[in-house]
N, C-alpha and C. Protein backbone atom coordinates (compact mmCIF):
# COMPACT_ATOMS: atom_id res chain seq x y z
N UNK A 1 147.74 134.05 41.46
CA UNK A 1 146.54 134.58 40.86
C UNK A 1 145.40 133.59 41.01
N UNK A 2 144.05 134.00 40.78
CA UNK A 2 143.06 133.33 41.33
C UNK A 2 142.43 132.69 39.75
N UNK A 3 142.38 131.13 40.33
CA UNK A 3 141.83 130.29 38.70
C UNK A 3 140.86 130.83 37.93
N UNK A 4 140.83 130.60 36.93
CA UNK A 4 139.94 131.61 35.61
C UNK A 4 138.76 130.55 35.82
N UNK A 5 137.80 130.82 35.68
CA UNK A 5 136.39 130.28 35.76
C UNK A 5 136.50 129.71 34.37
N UNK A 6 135.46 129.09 33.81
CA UNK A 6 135.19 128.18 32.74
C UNK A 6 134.77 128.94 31.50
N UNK A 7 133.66 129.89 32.24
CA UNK A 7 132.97 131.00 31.57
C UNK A 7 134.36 132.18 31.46
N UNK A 8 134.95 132.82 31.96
CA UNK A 8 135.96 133.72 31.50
C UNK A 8 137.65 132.53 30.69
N UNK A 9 137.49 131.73 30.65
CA UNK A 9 138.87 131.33 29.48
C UNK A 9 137.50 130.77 28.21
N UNK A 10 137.03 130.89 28.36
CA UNK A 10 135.77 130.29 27.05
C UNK A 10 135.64 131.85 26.97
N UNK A 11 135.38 132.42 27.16
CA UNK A 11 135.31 134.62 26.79
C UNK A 11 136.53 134.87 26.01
N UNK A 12 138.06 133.54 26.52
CA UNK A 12 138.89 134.56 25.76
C UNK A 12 139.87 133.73 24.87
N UNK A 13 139.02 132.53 24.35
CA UNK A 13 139.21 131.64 23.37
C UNK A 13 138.86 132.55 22.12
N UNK A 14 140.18 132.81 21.32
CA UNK A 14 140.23 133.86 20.23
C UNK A 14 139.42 133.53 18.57
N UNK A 15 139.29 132.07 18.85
CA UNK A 15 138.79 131.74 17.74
C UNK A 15 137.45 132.13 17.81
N UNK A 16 136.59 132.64 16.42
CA UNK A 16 135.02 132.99 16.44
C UNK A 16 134.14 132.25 15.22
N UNK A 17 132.97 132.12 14.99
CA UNK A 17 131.95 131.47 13.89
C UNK A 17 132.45 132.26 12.73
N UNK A 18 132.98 131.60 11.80
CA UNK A 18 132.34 129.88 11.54
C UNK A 18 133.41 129.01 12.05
N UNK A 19 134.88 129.33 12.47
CA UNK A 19 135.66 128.50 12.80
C UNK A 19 135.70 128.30 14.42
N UNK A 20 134.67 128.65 15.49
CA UNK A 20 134.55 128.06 16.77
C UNK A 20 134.20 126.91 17.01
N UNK A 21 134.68 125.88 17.78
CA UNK A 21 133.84 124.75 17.87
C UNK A 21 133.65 124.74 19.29
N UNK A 22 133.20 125.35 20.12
CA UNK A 22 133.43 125.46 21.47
C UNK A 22 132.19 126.18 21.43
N UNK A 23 130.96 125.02 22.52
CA UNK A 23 129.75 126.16 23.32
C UNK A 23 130.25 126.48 24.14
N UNK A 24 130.73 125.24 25.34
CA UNK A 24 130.31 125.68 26.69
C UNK A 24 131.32 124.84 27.34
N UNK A 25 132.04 125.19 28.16
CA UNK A 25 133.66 124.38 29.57
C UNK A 25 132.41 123.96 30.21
N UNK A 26 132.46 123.06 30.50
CA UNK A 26 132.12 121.99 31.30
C UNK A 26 132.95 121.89 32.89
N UNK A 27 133.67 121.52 32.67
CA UNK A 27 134.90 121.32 33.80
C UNK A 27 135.90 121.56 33.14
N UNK A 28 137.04 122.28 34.15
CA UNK A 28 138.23 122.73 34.17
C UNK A 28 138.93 122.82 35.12
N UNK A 29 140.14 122.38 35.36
CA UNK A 29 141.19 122.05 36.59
C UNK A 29 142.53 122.14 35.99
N UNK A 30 143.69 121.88 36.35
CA UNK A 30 145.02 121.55 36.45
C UNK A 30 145.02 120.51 35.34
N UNK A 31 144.03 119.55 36.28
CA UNK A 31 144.49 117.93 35.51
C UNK A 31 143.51 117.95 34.14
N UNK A 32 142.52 118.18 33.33
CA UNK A 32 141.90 117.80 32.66
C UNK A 32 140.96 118.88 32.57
N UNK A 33 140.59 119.40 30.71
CA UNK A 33 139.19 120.38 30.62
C UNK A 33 138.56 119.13 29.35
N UNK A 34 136.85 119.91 30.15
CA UNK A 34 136.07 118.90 29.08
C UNK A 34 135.02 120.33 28.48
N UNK A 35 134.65 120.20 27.22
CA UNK A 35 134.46 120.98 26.79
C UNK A 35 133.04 120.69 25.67
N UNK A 36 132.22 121.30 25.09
CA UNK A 36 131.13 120.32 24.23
C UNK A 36 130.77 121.42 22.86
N UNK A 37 130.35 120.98 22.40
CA UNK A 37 129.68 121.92 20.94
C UNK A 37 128.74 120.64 19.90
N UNK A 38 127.87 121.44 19.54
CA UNK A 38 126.82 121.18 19.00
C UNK A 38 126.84 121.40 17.61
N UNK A 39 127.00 120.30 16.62
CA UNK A 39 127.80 120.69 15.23
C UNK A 39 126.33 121.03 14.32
N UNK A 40 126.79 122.10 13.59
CA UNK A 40 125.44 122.88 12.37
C UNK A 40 125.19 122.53 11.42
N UNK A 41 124.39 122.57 10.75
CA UNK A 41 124.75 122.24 9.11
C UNK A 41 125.26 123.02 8.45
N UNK A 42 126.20 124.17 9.21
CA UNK A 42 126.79 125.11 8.10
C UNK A 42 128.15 124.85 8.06
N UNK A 43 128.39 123.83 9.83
CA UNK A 43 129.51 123.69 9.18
C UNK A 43 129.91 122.51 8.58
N UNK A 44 129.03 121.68 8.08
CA UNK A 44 129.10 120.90 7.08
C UNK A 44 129.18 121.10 5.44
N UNK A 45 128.60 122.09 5.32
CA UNK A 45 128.62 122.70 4.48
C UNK A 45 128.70 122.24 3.23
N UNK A 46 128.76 121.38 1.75
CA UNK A 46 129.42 121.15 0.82
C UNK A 46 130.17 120.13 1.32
N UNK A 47 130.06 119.61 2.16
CA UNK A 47 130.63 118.09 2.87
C UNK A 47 129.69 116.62 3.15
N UNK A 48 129.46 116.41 2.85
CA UNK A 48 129.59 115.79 1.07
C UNK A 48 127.64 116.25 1.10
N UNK A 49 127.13 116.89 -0.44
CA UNK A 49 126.02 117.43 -0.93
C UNK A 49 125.11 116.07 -0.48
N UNK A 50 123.94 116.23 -0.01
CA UNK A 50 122.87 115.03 -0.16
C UNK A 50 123.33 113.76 1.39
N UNK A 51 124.43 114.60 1.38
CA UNK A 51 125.21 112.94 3.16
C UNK A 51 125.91 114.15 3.95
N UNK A 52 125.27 115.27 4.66
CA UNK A 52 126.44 115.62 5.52
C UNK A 52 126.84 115.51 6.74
N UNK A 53 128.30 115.66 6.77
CA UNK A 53 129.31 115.05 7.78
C UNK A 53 130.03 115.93 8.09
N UNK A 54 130.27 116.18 9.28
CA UNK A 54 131.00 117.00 9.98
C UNK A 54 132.69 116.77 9.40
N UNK A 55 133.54 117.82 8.71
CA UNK A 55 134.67 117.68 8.12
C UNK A 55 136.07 116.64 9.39
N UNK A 56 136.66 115.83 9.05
CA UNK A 56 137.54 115.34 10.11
C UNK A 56 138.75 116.68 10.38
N UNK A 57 139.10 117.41 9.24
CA UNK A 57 139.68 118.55 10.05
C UNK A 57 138.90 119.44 11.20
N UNK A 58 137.98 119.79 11.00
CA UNK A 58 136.91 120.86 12.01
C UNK A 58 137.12 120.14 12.98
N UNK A 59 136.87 118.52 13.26
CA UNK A 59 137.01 118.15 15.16
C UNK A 59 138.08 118.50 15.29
N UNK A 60 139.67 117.85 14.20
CA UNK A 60 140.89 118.17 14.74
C UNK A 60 140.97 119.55 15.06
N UNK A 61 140.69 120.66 14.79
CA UNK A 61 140.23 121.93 14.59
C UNK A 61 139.73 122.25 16.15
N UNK A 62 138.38 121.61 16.72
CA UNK A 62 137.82 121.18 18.26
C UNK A 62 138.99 120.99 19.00
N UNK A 63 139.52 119.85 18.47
CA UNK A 63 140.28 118.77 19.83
C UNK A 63 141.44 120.26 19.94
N UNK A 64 141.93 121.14 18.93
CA UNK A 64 143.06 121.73 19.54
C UNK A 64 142.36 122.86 20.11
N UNK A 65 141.47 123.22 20.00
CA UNK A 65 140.73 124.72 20.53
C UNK A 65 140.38 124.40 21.83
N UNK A 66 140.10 123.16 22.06
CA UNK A 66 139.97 122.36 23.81
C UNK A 66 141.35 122.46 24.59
N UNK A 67 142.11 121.45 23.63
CA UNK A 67 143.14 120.77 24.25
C UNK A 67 144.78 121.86 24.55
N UNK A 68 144.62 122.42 22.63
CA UNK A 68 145.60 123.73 23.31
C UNK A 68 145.69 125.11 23.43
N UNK A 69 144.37 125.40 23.47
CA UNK A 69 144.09 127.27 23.21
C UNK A 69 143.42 126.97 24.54
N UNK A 70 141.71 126.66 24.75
CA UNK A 70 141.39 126.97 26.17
C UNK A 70 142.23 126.29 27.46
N UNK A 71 142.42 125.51 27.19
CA UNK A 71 143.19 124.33 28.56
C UNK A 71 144.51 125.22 28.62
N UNK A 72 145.20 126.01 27.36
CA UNK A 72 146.48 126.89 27.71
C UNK A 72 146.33 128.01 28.00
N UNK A 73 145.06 128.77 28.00
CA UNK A 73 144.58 129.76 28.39
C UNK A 73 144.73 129.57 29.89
N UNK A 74 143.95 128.86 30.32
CA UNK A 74 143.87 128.77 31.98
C UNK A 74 144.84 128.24 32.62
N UNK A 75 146.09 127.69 31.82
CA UNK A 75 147.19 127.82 32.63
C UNK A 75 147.93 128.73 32.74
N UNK A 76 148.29 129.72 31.39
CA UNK A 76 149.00 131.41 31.50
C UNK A 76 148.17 131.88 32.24
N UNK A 77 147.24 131.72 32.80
CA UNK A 77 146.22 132.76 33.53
C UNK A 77 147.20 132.59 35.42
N UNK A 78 147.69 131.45 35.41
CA UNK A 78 148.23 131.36 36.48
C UNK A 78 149.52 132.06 37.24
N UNK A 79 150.23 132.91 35.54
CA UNK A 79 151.15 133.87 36.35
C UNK A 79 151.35 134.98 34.61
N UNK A 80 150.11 135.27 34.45
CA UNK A 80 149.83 136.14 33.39
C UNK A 80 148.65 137.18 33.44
N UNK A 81 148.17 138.02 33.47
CA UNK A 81 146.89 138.57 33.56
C UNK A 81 146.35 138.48 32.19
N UNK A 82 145.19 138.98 32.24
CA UNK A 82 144.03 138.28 31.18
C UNK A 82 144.49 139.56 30.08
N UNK A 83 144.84 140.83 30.31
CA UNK A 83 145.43 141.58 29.21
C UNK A 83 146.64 141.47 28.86
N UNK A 84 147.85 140.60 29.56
CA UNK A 84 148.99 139.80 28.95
C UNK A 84 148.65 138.90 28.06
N UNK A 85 147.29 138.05 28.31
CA UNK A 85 147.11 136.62 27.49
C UNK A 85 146.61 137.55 26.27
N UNK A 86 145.60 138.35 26.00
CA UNK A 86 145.20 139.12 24.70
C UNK A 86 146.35 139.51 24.22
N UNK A 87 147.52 140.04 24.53
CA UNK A 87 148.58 139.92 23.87
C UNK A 87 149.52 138.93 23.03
N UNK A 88 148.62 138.06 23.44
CA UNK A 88 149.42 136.97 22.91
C UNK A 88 148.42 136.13 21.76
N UNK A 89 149.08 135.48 20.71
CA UNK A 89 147.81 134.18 19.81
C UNK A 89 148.71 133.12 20.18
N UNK A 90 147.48 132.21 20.50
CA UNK A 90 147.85 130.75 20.52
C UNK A 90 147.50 129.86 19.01
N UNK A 91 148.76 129.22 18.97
CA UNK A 91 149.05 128.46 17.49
C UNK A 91 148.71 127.23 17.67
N UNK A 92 148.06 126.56 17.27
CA UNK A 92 147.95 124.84 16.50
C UNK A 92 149.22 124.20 16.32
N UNK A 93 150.20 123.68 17.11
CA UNK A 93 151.17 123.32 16.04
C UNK A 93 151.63 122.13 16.18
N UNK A 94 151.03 120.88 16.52
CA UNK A 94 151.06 119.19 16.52
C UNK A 94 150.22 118.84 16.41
N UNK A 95 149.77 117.54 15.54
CA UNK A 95 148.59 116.48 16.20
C UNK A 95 149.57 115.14 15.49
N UNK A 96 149.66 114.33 16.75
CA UNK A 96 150.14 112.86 16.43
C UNK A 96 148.75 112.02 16.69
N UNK A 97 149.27 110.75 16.14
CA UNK A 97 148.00 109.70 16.72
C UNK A 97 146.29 110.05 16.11
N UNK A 98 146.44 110.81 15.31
CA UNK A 98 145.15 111.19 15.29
C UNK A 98 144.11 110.16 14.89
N UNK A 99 142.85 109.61 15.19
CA UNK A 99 142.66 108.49 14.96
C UNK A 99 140.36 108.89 15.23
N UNK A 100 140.31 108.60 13.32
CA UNK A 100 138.61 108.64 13.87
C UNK A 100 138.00 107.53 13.89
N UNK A 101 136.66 107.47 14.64
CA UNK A 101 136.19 106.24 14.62
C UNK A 101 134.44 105.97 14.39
N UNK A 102 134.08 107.41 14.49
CA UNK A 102 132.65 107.69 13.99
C UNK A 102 132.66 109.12 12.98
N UNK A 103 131.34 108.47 12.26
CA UNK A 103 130.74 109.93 11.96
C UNK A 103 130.32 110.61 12.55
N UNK A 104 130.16 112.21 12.76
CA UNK A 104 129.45 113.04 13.04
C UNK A 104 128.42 113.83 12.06
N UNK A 105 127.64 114.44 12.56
CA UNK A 105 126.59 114.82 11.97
C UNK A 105 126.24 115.91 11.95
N UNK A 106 124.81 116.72 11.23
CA UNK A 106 124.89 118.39 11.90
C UNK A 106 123.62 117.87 13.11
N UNK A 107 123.77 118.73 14.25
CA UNK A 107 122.53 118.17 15.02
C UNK A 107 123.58 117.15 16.25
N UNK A 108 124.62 116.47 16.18
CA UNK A 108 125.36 115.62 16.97
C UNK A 108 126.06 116.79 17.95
N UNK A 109 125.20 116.32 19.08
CA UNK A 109 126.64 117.21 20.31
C UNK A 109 127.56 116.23 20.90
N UNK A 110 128.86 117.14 21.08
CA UNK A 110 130.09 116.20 21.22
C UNK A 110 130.88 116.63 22.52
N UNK A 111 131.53 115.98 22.65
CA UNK A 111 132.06 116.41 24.17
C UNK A 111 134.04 115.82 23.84
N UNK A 112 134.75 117.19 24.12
CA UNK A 112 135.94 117.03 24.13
C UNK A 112 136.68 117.28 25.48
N UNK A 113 137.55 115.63 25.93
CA UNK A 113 138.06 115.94 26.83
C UNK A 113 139.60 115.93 26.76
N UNK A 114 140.32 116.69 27.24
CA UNK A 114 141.72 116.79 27.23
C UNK A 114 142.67 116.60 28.20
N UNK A 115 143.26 116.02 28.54
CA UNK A 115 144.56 115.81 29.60
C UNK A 115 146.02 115.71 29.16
N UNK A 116 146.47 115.65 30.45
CA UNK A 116 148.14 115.53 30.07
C UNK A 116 148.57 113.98 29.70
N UNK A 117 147.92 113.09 29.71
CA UNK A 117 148.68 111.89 29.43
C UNK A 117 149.43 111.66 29.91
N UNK A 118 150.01 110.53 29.20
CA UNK A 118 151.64 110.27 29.56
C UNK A 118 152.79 110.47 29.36
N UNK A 119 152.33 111.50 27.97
CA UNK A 119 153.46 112.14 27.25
C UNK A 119 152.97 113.77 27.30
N UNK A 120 151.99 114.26 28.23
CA UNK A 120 152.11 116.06 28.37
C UNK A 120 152.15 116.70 28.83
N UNK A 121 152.30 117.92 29.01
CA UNK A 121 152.74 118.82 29.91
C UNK A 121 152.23 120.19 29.25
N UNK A 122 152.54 121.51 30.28
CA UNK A 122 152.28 122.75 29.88
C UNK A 122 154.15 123.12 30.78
N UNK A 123 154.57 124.21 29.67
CA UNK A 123 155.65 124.62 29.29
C UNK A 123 155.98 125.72 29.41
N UNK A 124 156.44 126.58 30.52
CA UNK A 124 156.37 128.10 29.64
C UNK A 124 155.09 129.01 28.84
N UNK A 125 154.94 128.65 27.70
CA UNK A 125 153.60 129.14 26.60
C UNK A 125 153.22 127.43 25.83
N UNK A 126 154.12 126.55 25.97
CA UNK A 126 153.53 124.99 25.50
C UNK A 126 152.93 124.49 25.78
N UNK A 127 151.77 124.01 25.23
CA UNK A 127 150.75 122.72 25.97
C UNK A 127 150.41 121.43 25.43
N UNK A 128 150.90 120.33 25.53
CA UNK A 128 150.72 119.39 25.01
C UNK A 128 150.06 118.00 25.81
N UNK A 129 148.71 117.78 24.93
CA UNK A 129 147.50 116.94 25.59
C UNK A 129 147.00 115.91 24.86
N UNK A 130 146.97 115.01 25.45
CA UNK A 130 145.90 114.20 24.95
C UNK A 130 144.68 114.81 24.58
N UNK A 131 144.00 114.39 23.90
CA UNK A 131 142.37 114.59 23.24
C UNK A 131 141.08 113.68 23.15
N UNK A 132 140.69 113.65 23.60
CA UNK A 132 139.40 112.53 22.79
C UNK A 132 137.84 113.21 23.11
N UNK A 133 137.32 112.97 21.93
CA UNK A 133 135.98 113.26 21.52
C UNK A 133 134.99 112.20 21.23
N UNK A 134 133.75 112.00 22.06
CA UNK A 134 132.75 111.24 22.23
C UNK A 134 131.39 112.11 22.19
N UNK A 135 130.30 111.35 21.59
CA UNK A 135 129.03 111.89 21.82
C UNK A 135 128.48 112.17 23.09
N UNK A 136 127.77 113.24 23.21
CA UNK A 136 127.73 113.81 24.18
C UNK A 136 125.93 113.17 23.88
N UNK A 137 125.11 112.66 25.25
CA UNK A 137 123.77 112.58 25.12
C UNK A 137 123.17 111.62 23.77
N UNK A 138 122.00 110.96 23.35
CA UNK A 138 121.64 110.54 22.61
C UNK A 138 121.72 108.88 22.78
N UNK A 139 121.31 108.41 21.71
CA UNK A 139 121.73 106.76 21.60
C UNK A 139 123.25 106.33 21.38
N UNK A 140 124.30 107.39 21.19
CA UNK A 140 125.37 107.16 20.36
C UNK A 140 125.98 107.88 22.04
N UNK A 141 125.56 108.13 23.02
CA UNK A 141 126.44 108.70 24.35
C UNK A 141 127.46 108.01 24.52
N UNK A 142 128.80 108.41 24.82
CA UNK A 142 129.95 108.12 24.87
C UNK A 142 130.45 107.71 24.31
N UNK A 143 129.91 107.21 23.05
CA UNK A 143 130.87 106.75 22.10
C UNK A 143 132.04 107.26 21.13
N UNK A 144 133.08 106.80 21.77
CA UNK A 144 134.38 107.45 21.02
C UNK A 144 134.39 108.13 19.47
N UNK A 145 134.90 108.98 18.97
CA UNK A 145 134.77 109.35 18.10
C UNK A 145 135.96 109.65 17.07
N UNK A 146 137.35 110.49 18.08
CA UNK A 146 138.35 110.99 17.60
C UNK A 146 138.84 110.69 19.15
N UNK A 147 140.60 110.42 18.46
CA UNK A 147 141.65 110.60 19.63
C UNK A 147 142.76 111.11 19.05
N UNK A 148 143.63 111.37 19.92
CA UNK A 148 144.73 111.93 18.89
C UNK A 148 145.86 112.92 20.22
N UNK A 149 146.84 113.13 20.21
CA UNK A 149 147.33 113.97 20.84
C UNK A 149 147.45 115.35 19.97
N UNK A 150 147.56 116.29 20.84
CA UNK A 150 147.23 117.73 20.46
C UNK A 150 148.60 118.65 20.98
N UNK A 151 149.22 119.92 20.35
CA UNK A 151 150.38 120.49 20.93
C UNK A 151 150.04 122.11 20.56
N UNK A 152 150.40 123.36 21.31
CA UNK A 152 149.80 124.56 20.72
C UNK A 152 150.80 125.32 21.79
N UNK A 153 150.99 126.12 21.26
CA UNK A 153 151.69 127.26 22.33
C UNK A 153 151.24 128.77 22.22
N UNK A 154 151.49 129.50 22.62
CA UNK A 154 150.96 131.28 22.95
C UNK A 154 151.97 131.31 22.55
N UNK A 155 151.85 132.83 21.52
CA UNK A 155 153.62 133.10 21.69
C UNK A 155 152.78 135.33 21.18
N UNK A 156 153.82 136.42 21.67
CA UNK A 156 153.07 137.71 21.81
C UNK A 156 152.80 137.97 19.90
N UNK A 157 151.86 138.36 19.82
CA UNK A 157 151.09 139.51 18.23
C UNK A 157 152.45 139.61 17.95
N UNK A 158 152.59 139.68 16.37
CA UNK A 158 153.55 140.59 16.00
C UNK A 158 154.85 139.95 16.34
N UNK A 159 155.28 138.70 16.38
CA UNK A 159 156.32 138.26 17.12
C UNK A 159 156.92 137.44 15.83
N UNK A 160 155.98 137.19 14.49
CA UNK A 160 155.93 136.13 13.57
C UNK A 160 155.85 135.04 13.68
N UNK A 161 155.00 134.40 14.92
CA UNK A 161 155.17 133.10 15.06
C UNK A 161 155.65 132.15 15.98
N UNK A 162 156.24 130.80 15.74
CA UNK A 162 157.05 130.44 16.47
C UNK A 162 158.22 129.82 15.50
C-alpha cells in the first residue's frame, strides 16, 4: 500500500479539542515523526490561576498522540486500509522515563519528535517510541522540554480493550 501523507494520518488522529495536541506532521517516515502544536490558554485552564502553565499530563498526553496514535497510524496504514484503521481505537498504555525540564506556556509552540530508540519497535497493533519535546521557534528554540518513552497499541471498537 502506498505511504499515508502527513496531512491524511493527522485527518485520522481520533483524538479532538480540547484534548488534541496536534496542529500539523511535519515529517513522517519509517524511522521518526515530528509533529508541533501551539499551546492555548484554555488549555491551561485553572492551572495554576494568575501563573499559567501548560498541565505536565497534556504534553504526556502530546508525546503519546505523536509517538503512539499518529506514528501507529501510519504504520497500520502499511497493510490496513484507512476504513480498517477507523475500526480500530488506539490506547495510551506506557510512559517510562518520563522526565520534564521546562515550563510551557499558553502562546509556546512545541515540537514533538518520536523514534524507535533503542528499546522500540511497531508490533502487529504495538508501538513503542521514544519521545522528546522542545520549543519550537522563539528565544527558548530547541530547548528540551519533556522526554520520556511512550507505548500505545490499536486494538478493533467494541473489543474492551486490551
Amino acid at each position: 500500500m502506498k505511504p499515508m501523507t502527513p496531512a491524511e494520518v493527522l485527518a485520522m488522529v481520533p483524538q479532538a479539542r480540547p484534548m488534541r495536541f496536534v496542529d500539523e506532521i511535519l515529517e513522517l517516515d519509517d524511522e521518526h515523526i515530528l509533529a508541533t502544536y501551539t499551546w492555548k490558554q484554555e488549555d491551561c485552564d485553572g492551572h495554576f490561576p494568575g501563573y499559567p502553565v501548560v498541565p505536565g499530563v497534556k504534553l504526556i498526553e502530546m508525546a503519546a498522540q505523536v509517538g503512539s496514535v499518529a506514528w501507529c497510524i501510519f504504520h497500520l496504514a502499511k497493510t490496513n486500509t484507512p476504513d480498517e484503521i477507523r475500526q480500530m481505537v488506539g490506547f495510551f498504555t506506557d510512559i517510562e522515563r518520563g522526565v520534564f525540564k521546562k515550563v510551557v506556556k499558553p502562546g509556546d509552540r512545541v515540537a514533538a519528535m518520536a523514534r524507535f530508540g533503542e528499546d522500540g519497535y511497531f508490533r502487529g497493533n504495538k508501538l513503542v517510541s521514544s519521545v522528546e519535546i522542545q520549543f519550537m521557534g522563539g528565544p527558548k528554540d530547541g530547548e528540551e522540554i519533556f522526554s520520556g518513552r511512550t507505548a500505545g497499541m490499536f486494538v478493533p471498537k467494541g473489543s474492551g480493550g486490551f
